[in-house]
Protein backbone atom coordinates (compact mmCIF):
# COMPACT_ATOMS: atom_id res chain seq x y z
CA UNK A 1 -22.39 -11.28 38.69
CA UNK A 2 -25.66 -9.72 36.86
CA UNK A 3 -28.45 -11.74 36.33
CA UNK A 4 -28.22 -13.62 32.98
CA UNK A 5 -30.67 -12.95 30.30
CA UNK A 6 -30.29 -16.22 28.72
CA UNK A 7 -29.71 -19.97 29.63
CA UNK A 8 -26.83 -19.66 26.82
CA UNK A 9 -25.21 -16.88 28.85
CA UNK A 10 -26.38 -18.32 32.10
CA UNK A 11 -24.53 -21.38 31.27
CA UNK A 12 -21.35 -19.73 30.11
CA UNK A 13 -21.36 -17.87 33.06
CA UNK A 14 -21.47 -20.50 35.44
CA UNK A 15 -18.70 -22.64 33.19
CA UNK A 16 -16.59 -19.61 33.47
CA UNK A 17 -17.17 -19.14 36.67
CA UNK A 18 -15.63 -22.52 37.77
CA UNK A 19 -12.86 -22.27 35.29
CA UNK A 20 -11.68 -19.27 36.59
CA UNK A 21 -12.14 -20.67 40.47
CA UNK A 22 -9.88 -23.30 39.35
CA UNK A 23 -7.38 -20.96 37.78
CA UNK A 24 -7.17 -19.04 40.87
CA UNK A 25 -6.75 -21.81 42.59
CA UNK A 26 -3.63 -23.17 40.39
CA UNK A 27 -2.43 -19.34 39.72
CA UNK A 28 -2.37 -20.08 36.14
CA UNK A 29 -5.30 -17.30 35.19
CA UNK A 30 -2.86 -15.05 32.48
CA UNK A 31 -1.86 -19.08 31.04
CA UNK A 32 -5.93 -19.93 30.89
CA UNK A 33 -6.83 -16.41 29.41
CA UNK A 34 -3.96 -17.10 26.89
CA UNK A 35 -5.19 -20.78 26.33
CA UNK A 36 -8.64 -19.36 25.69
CA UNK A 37 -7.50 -16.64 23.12
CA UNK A 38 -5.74 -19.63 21.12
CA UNK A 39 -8.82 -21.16 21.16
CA UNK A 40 -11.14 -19.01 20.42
CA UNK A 41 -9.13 -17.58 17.36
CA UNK A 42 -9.09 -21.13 15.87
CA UNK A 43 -12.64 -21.02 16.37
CA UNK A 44 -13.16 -17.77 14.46
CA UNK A 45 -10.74 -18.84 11.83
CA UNK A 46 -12.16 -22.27 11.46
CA UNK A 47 -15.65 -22.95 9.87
CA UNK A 48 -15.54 -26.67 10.34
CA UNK A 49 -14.52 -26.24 13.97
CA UNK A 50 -17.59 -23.49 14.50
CA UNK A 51 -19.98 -26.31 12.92
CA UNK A 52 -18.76 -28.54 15.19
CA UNK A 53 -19.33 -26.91 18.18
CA UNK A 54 -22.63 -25.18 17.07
CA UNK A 55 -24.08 -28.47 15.48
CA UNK A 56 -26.53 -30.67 17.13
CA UNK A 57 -25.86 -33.13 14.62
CA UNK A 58 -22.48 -34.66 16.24
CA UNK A 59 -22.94 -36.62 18.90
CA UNK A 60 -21.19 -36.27 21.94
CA UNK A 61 -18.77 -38.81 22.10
CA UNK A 62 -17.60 -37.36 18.15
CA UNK A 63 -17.20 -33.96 20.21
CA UNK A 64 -15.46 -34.69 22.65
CA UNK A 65 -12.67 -36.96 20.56
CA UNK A 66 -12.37 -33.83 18.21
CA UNK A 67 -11.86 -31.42 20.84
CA UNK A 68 -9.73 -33.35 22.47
CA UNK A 69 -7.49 -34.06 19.16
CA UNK A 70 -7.20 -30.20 18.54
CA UNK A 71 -6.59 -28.97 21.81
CA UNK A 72 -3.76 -31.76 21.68
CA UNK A 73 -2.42 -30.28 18.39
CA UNK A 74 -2.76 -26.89 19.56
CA UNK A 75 -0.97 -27.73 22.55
CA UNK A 76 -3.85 -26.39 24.71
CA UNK A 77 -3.36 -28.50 28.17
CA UNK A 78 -4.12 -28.14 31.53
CA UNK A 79 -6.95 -26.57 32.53
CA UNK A 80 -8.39 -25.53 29.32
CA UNK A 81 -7.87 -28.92 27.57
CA UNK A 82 -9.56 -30.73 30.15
CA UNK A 83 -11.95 -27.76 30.55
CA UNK A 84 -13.12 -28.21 26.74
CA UNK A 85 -13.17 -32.23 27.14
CA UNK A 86 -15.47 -31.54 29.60
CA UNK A 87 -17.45 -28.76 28.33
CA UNK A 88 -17.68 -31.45 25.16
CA UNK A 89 -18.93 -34.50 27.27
CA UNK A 90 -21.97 -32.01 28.86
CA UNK A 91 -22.71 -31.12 25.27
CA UNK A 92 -22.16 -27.66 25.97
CA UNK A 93 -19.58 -26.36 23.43
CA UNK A 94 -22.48 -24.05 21.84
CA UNK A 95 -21.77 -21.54 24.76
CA UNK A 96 -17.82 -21.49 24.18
CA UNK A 97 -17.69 -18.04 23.20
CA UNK A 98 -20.20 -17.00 25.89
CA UNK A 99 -17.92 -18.92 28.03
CA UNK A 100 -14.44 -17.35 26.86
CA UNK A 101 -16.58 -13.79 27.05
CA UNK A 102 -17.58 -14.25 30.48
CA UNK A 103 -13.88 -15.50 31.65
CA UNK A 104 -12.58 -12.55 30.67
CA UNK A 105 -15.01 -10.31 32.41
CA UNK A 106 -14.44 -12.22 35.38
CA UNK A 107 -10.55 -11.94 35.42
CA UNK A 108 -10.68 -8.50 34.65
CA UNK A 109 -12.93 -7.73 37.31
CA UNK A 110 -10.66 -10.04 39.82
CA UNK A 111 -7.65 -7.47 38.16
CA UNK A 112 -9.65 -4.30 38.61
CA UNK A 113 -10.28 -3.73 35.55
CA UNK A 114 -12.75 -2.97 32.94
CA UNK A 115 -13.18 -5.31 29.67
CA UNK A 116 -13.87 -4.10 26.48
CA UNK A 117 -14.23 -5.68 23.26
CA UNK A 118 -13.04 -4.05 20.33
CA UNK A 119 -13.33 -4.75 16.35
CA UNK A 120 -11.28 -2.95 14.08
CA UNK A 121 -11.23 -3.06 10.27
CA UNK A 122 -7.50 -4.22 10.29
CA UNK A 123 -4.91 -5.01 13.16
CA UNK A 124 -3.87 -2.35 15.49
CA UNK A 125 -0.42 -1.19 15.98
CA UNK A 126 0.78 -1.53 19.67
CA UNK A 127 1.03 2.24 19.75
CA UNK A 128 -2.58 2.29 18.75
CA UNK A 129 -3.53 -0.61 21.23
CA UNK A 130 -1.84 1.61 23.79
CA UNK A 131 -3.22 4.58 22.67
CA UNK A 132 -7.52 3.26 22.73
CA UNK A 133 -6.16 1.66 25.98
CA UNK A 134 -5.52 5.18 27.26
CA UNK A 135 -8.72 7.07 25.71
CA UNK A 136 -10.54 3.64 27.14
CA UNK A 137 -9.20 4.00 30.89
CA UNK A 138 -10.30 7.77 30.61
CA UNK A 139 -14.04 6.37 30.31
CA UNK A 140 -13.95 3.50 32.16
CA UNK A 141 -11.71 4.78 35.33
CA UNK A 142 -9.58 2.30 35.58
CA UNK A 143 -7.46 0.33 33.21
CA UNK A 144 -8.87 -1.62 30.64
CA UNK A 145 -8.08 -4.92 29.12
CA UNK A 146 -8.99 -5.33 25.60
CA UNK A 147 -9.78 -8.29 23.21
CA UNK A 148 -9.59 -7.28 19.74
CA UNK A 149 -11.04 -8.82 16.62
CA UNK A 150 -10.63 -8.07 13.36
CA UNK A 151 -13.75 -7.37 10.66
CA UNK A 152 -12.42 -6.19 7.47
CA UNK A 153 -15.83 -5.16 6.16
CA UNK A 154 -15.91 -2.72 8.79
CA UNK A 155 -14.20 -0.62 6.18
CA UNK A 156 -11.91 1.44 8.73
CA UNK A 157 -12.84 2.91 11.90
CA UNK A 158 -13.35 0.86 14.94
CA UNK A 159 -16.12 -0.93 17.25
CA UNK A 160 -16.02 -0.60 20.88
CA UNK A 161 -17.88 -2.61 23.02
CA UNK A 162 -17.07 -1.86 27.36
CA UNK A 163 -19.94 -3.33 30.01
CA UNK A 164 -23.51 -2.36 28.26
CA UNK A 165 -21.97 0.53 25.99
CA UNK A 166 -21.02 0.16 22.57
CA UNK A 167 -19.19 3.07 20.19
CA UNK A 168 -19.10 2.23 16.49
CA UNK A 169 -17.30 4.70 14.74
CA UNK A 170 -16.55 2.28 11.67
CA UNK A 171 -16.70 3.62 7.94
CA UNK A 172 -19.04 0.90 7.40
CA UNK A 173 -22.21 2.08 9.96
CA UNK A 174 -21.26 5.84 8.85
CA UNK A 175 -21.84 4.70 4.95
CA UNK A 176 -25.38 2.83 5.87
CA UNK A 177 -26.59 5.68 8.21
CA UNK A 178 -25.85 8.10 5.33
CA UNK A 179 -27.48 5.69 2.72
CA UNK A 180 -30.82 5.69 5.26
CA UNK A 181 -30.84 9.49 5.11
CA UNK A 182 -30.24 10.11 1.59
CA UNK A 183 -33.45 7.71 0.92
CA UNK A 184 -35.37 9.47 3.20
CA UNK A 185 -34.66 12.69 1.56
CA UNK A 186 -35.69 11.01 -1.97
């Protein structure tokens, strides 16, 4: 794995790591990915949950009972309920998304494959999924799983993040860049 540039990454790397040494071990690593997509989408949809996990304010005994009371609604079990329980107790929920991040770069690379993160202005198709999959494994050579986001002020267009690259081609960087020139024209 390449050498972390911050403790927040070099502690969601090292979570990660064990999770996914544990999912190997159970053969359950498409059920944890899964798990960790539910998870992290309530997260992204959920500003009270993102306080909680980004505030130092709750202590961690609070954490822990309120992760452990959505990942029972949410029906996440097994491995990734106990792995967030845990992750609560060691007051390290700031570094979830580094943590779900760094998963999924490790399964990929277990899979052979590359990971990219992609941000579109509204929800692919699955032909279009397919499609940037394609155009995707053409850059990367080999096949590429993708975890896609949605950003509505994006505009249209798309963000592609794979390993240290990034592509923006969204309406939204196009319209500022063009703003920047025309006021250096002026």
């Amino acid at each position: 794995m390449a050498q972390s540039s911050s403790p927040i990454s070099a502690v969601a790397e090292r979570y990660a790591g064990s999770l996914f040494e544990l999912a190997l071990q159970e053969k359950s690593v498409a059920n944890v990915e899964t798990d960790l997509t539910s998870f992290e989408t309530m997260l992204n949809d959920s500003a009270d949950l993102s306080r909680l996990i980004n505030s130092p304010v709750f202590s961690s005994e609070d954490q822990a009972r309120a992760i452990a009371a959505i990942a029972d609604k949410a029906k996440i079990t097994g491995l990734v309920g106990n792995f967030l329980r845990v992750v609560a107790k060691n007051r390290r929920l700031f570094a979830v998304p580094g943590m779900i991040k760094a998963f999924r770069q490790i399964a990929a690379d277990h899979r052979g494959e590359a990971a990219a993160e992609v941000t579109s202005a509204h929800a692919l198709t699955t032909a279009q999924q397919t499609e940037l999959k394609a155009a995707l494994k053409g850059i990367a050579g080999k096949d590429v799983a993708i975890a896609m986001t949605v950003d509505p002020s994006l505009l249209g267009g798309l963000i592609v993040k794979m390993g240290s690259r990034q592509i923006d081609t969204s309406l939204k960087t196009k319209l500022n860049s063009l703003k920047l020139a025309l006021k250096e024209v002026g």
